[in-house]
N, C-alpha and C. Protein backbone atom coordinates (compact mmCIF):
# COMPACT_ATOMS: atom_id res chain seq x y z
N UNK A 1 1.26 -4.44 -12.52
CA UNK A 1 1.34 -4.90 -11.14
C UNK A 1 0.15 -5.81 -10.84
N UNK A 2 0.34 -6.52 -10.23
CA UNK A 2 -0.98 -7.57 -10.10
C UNK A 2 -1.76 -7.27 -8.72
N UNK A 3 -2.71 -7.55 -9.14
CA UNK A 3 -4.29 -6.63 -8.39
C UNK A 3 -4.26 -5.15 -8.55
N UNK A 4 -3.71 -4.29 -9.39
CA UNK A 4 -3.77 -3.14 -9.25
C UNK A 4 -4.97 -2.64 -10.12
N UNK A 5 -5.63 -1.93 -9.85
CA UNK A 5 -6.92 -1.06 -10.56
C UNK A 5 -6.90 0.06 -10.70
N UNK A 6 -7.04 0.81 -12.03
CA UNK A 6 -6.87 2.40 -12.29
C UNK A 6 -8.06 2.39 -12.88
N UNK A 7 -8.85 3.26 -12.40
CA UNK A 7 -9.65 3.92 -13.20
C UNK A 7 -9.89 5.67 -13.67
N UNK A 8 -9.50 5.41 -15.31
CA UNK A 8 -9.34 7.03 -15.37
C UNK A 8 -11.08 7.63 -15.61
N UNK A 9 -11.47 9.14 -15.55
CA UNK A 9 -12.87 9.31 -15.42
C UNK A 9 -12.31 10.97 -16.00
N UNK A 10 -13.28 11.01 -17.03
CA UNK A 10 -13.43 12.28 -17.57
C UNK A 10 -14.53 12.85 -17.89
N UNK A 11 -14.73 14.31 -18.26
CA UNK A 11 -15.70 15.08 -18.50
C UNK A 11 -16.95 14.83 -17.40
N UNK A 12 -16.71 15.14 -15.76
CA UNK A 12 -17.75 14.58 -14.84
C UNK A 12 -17.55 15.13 -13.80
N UNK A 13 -16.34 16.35 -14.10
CA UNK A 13 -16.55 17.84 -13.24
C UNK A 13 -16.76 17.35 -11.94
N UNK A 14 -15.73 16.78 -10.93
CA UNK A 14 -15.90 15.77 -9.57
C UNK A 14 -14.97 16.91 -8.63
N UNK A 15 -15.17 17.14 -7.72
CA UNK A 15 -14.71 17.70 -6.48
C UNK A 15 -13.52 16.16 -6.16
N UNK A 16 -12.90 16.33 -6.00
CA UNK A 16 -11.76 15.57 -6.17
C UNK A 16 -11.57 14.99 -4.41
N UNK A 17 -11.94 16.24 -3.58
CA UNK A 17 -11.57 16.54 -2.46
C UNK A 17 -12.98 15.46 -1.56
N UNK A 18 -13.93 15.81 -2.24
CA UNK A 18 -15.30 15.04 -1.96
C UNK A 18 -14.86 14.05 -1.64
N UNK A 19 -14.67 13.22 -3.13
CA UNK A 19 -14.55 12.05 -3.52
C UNK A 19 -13.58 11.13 -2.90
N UNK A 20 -12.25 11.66 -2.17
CA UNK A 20 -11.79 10.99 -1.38
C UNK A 20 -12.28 10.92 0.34
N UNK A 21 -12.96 11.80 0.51
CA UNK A 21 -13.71 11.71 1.38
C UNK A 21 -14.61 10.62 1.43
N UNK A 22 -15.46 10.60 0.70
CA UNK A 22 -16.02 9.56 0.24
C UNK A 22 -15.46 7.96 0.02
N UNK A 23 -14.55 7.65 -0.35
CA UNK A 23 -13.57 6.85 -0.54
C UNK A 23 -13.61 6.74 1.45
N UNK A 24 -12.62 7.60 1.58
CA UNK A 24 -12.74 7.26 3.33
C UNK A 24 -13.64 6.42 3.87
N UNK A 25 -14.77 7.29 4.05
CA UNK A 25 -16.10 7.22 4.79
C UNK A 25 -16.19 5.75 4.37
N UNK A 26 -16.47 4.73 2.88
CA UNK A 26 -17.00 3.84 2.75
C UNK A 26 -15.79 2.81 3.70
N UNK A 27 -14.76 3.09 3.00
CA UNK A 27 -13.71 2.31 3.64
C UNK A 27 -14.01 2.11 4.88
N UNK A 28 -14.08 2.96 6.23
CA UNK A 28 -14.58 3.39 7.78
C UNK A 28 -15.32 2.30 7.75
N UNK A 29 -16.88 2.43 7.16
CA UNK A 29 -18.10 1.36 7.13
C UNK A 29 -17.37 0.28 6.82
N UNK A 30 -16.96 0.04 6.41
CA UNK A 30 -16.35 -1.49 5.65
C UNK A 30 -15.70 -2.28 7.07
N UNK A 31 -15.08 -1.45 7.69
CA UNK A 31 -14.42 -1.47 9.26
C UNK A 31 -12.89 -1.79 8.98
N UNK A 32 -12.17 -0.98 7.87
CA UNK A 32 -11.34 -0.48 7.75
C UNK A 32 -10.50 1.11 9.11
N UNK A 33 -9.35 0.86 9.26
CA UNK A 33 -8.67 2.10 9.59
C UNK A 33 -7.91 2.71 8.55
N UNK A 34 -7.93 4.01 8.65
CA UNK A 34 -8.55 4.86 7.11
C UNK A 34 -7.71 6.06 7.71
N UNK A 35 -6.41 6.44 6.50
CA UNK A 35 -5.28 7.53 7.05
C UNK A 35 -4.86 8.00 5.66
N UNK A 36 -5.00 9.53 5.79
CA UNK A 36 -4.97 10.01 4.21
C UNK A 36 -3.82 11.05 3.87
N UNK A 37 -3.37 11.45 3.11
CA UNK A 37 -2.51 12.60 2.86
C UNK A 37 -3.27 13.93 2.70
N UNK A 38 -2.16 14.95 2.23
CA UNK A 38 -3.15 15.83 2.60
C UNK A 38 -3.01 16.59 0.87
N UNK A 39 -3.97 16.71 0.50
CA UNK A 39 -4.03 16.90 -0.93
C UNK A 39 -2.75 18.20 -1.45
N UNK A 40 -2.64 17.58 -2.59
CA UNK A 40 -1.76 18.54 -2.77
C UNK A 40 -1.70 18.51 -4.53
N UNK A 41 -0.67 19.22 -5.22
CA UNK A 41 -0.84 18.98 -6.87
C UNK A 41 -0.86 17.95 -7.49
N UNK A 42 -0.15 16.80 -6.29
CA UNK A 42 0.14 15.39 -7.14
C UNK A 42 -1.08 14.43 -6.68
N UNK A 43 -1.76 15.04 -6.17
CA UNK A 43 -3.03 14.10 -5.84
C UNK A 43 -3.20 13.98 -4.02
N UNK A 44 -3.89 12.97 -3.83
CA UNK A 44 -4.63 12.69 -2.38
C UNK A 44 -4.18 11.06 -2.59
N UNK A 45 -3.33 10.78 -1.33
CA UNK A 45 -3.08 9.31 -1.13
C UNK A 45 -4.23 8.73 -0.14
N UNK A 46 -4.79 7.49 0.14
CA UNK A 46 -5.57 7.14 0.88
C UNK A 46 -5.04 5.57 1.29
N UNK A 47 -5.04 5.70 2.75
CA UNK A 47 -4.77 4.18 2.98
C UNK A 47 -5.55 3.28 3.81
N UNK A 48 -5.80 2.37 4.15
CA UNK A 48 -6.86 1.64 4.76
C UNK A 48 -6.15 0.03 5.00
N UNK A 49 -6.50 -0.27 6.06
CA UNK A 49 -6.16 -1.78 6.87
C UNK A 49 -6.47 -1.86 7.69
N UNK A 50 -7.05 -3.45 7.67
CA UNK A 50 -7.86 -4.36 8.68
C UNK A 50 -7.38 -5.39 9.34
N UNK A 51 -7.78 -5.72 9.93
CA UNK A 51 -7.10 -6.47 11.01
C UNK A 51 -7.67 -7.85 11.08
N UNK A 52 -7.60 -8.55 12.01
CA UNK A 52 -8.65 -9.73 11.76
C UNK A 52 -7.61 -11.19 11.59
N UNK A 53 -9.06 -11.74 10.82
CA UNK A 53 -8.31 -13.03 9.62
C UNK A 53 -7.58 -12.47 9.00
N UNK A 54 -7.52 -10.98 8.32
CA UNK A 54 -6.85 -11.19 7.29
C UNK A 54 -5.28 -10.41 7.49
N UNK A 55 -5.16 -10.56 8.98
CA UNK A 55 -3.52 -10.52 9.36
C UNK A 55 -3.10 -11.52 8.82
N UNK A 56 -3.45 -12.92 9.03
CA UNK A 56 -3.05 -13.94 8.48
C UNK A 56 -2.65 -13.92 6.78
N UNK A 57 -3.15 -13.00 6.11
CA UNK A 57 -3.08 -13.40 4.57
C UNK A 57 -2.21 -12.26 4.33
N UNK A 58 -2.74 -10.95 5.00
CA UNK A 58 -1.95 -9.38 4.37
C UNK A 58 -1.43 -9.30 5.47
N UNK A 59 0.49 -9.14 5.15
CA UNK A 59 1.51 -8.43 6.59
C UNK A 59 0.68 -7.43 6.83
N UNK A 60 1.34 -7.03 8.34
CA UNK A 60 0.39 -6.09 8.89
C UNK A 60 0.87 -5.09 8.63
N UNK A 61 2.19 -4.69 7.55
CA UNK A 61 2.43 -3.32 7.34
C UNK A 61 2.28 -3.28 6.03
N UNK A 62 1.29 -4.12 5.51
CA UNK A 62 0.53 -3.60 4.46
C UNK A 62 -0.86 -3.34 4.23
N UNK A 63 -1.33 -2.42 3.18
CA UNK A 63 -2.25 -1.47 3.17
C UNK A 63 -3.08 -1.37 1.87
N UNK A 64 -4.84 -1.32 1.87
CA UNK A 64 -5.03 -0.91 0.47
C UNK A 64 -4.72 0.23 0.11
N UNK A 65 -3.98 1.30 -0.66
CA UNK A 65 -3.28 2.02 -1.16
C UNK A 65 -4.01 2.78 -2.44
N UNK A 66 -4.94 3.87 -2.51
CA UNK A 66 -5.46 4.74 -3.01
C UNK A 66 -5.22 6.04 -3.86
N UNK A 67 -4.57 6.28 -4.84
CA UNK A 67 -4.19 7.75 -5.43
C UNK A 67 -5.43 8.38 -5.73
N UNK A 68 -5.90 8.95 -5.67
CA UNK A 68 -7.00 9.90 -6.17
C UNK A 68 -5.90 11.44 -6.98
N UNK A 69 -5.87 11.54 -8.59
CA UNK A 69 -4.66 12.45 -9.03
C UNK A 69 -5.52 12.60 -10.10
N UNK A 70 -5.16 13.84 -10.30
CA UNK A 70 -5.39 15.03 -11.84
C UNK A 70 -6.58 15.92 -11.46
N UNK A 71 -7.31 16.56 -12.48
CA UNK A 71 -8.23 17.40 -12.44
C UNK A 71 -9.51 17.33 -12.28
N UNK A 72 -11.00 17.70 -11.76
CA UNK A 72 -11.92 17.43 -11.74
C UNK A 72 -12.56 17.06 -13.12
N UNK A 73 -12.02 17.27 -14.24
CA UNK A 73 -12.33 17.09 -15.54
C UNK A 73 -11.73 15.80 -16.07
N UNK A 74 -10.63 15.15 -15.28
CA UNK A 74 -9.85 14.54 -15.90
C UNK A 74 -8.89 14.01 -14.74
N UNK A 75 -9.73 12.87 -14.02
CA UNK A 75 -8.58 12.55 -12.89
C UNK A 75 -8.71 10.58 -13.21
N UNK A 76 -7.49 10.04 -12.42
CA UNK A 76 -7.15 8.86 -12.31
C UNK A 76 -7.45 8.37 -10.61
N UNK A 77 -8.15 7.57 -10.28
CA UNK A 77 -7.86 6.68 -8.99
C UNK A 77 -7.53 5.27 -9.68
N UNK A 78 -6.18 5.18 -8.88
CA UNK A 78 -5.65 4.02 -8.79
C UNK A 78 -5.61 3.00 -7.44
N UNK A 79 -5.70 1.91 -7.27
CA UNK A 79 -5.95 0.99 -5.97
C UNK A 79 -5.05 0.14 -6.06
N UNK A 80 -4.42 -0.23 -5.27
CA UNK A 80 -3.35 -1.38 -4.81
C UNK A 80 -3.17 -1.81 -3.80
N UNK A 81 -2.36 -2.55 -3.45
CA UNK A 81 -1.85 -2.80 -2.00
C UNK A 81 -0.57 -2.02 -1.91
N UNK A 82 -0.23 -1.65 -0.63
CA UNK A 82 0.94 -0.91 -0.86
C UNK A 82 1.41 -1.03 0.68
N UNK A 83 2.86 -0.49 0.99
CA UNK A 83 3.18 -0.53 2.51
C UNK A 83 2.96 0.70 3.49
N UNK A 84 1.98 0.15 4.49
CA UNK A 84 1.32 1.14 5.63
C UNK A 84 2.16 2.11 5.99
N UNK A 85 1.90 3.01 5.77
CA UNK A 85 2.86 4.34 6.43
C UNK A 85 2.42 5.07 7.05
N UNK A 86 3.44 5.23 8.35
CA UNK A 86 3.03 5.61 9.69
C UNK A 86 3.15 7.40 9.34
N UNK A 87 2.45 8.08 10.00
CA UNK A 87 1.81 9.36 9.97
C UNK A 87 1.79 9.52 8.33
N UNK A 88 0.69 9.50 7.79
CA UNK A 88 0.70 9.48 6.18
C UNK A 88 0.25 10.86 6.15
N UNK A 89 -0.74 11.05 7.01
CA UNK A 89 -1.07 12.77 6.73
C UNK A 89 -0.13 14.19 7.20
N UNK A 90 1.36 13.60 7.56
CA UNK A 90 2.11 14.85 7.34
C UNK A 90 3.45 14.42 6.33
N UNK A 91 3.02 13.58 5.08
CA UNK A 91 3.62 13.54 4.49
C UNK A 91 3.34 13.94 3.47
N UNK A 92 4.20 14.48 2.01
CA UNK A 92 4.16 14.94 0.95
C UNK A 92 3.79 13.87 -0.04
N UNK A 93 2.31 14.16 -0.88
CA UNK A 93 2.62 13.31 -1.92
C UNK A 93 3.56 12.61 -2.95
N UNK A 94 4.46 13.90 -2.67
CA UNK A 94 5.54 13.65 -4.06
C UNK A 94 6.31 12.64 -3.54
N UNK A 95 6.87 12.89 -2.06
CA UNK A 95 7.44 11.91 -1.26
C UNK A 95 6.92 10.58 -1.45
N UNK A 96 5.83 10.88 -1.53
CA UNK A 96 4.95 9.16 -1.32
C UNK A 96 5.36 8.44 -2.70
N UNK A 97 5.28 9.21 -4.00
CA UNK A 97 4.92 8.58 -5.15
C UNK A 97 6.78 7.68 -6.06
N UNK A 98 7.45 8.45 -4.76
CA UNK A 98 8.79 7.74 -4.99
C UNK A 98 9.54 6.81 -4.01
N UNK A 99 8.30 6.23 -2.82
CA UNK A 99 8.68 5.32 -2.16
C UNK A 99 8.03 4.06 -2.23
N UNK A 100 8.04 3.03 -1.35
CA UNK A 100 7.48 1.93 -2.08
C UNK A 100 5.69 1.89 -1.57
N UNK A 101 5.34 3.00 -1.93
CA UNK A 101 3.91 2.95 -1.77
C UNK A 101 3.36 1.87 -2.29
N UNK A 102 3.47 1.52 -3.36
CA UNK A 102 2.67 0.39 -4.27
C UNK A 102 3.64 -0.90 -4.70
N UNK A 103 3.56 -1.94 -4.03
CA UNK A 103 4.06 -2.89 -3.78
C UNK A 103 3.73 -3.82 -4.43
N UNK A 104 4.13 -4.70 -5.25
CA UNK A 104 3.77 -5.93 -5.81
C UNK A 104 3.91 -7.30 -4.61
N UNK A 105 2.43 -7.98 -5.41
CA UNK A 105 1.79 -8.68 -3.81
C UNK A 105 2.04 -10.64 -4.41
N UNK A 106 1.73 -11.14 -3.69
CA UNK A 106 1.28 -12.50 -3.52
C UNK A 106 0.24 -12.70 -4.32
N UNK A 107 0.25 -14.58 -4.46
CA UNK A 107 -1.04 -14.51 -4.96
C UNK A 107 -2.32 -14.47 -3.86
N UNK A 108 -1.55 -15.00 -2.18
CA UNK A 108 -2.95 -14.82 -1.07
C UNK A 108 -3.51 -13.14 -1.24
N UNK A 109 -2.41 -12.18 -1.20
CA UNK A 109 -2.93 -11.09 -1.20
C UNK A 109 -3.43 -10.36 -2.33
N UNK A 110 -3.01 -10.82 -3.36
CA UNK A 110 -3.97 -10.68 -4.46
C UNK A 110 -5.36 -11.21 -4.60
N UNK A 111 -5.90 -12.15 -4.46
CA UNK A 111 -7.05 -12.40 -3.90
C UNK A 111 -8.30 -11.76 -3.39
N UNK A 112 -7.39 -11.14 -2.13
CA UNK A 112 -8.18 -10.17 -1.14
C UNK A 112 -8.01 -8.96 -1.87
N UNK A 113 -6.98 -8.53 -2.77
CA UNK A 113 -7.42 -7.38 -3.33
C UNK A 113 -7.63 -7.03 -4.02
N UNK A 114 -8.21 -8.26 -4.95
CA UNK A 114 -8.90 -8.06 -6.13
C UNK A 114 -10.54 -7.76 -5.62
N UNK A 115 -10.96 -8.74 -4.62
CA UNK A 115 -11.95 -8.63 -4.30
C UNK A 115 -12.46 -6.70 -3.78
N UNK A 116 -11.53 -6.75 -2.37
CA UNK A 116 -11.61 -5.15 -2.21
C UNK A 116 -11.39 -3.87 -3.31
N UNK A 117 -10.44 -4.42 -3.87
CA UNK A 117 -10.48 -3.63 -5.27
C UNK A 117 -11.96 -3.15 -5.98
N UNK A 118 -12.48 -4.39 -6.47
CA UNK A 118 -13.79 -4.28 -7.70
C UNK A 118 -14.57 -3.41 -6.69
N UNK A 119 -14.49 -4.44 -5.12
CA UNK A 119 -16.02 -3.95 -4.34
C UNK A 119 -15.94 -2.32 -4.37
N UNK A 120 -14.43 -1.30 -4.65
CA UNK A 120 -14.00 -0.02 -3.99
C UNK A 120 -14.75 0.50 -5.24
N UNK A 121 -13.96 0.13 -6.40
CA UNK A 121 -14.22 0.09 -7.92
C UNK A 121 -15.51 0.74 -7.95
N UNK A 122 -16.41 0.10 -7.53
CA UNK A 122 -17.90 0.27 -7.95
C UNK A 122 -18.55 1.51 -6.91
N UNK A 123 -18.15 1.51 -6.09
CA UNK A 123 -18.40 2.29 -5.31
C UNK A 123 -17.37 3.50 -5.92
N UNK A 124 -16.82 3.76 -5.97
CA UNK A 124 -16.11 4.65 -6.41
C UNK A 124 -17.09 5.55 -7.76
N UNK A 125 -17.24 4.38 -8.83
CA UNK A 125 -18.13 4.65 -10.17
C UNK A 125 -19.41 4.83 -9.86
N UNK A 126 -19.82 4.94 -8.79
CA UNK A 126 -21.33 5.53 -8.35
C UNK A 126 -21.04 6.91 -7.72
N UNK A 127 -19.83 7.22 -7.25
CA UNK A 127 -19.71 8.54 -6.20
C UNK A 127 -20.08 9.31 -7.62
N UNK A 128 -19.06 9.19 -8.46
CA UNK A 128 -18.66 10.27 -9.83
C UNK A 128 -19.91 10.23 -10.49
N UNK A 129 -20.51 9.05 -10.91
CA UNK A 129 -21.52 9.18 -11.57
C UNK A 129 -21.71 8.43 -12.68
């Protein structure tokens, strides 16, 4: 999928639950609006969208799009753009992971989320360690 970023992370024993917290919180600062699922076996979804200029480039019912999935020993966050979904925190992950959460984008919106991507990326690889 284009602009999409996975990063898998092992042996680094991570509170899973933290870490999307964390994820949140930076997103918030960033001056993102920031709406999450509610953890469950298949992982923690996280979504985030801004407003602005960059209505102009990203529809407004799309979203950077977050999985945080697997074990504190052995988990995957993946980043994309994906389509904004309204009350995300009383929905089921499993639900999520068979709708069009993760959307293949443009090249304007690829752009912007390559950039937000790396910037999440790194921040992300400092929470864990």
């Amino acid at each position: 999928m284009i602009g999409e970023k996975v990063q898998h992370f092992q042996n680094k024993n991570t509170d899973l639950g933290s870490l999307a917290a964390k994820i949140s919180q930076a997103l918030t600062s960033d001056g993102f609006s920031v709406q999450s699922s509610a953890p469950s076996k298949h992982g923690t979804v996280i979504q985030a969208k801004k407003g602005g200029f960059l209505a102009g480039v990203v529809d407004a019912d799309r979203a950077l799009t977050i999985l945080v999935q697997g074990e504190p020993d052995d988990f995957t966050v993946r980043i994309s753009i994906g389509k904004w979904l309204e009350h995300l925190g009383i929905m089921a992950v499993e639900t999520l992971l068979l709708s069009s959460l993760f959307l293949v984008v443009d090249v304007a919106e690829s752009a912007w989320n390559l950039e937000i991507e790396d910037r999440l990326a790194k921040q992300i690889e400092a929470a864990v360690g």
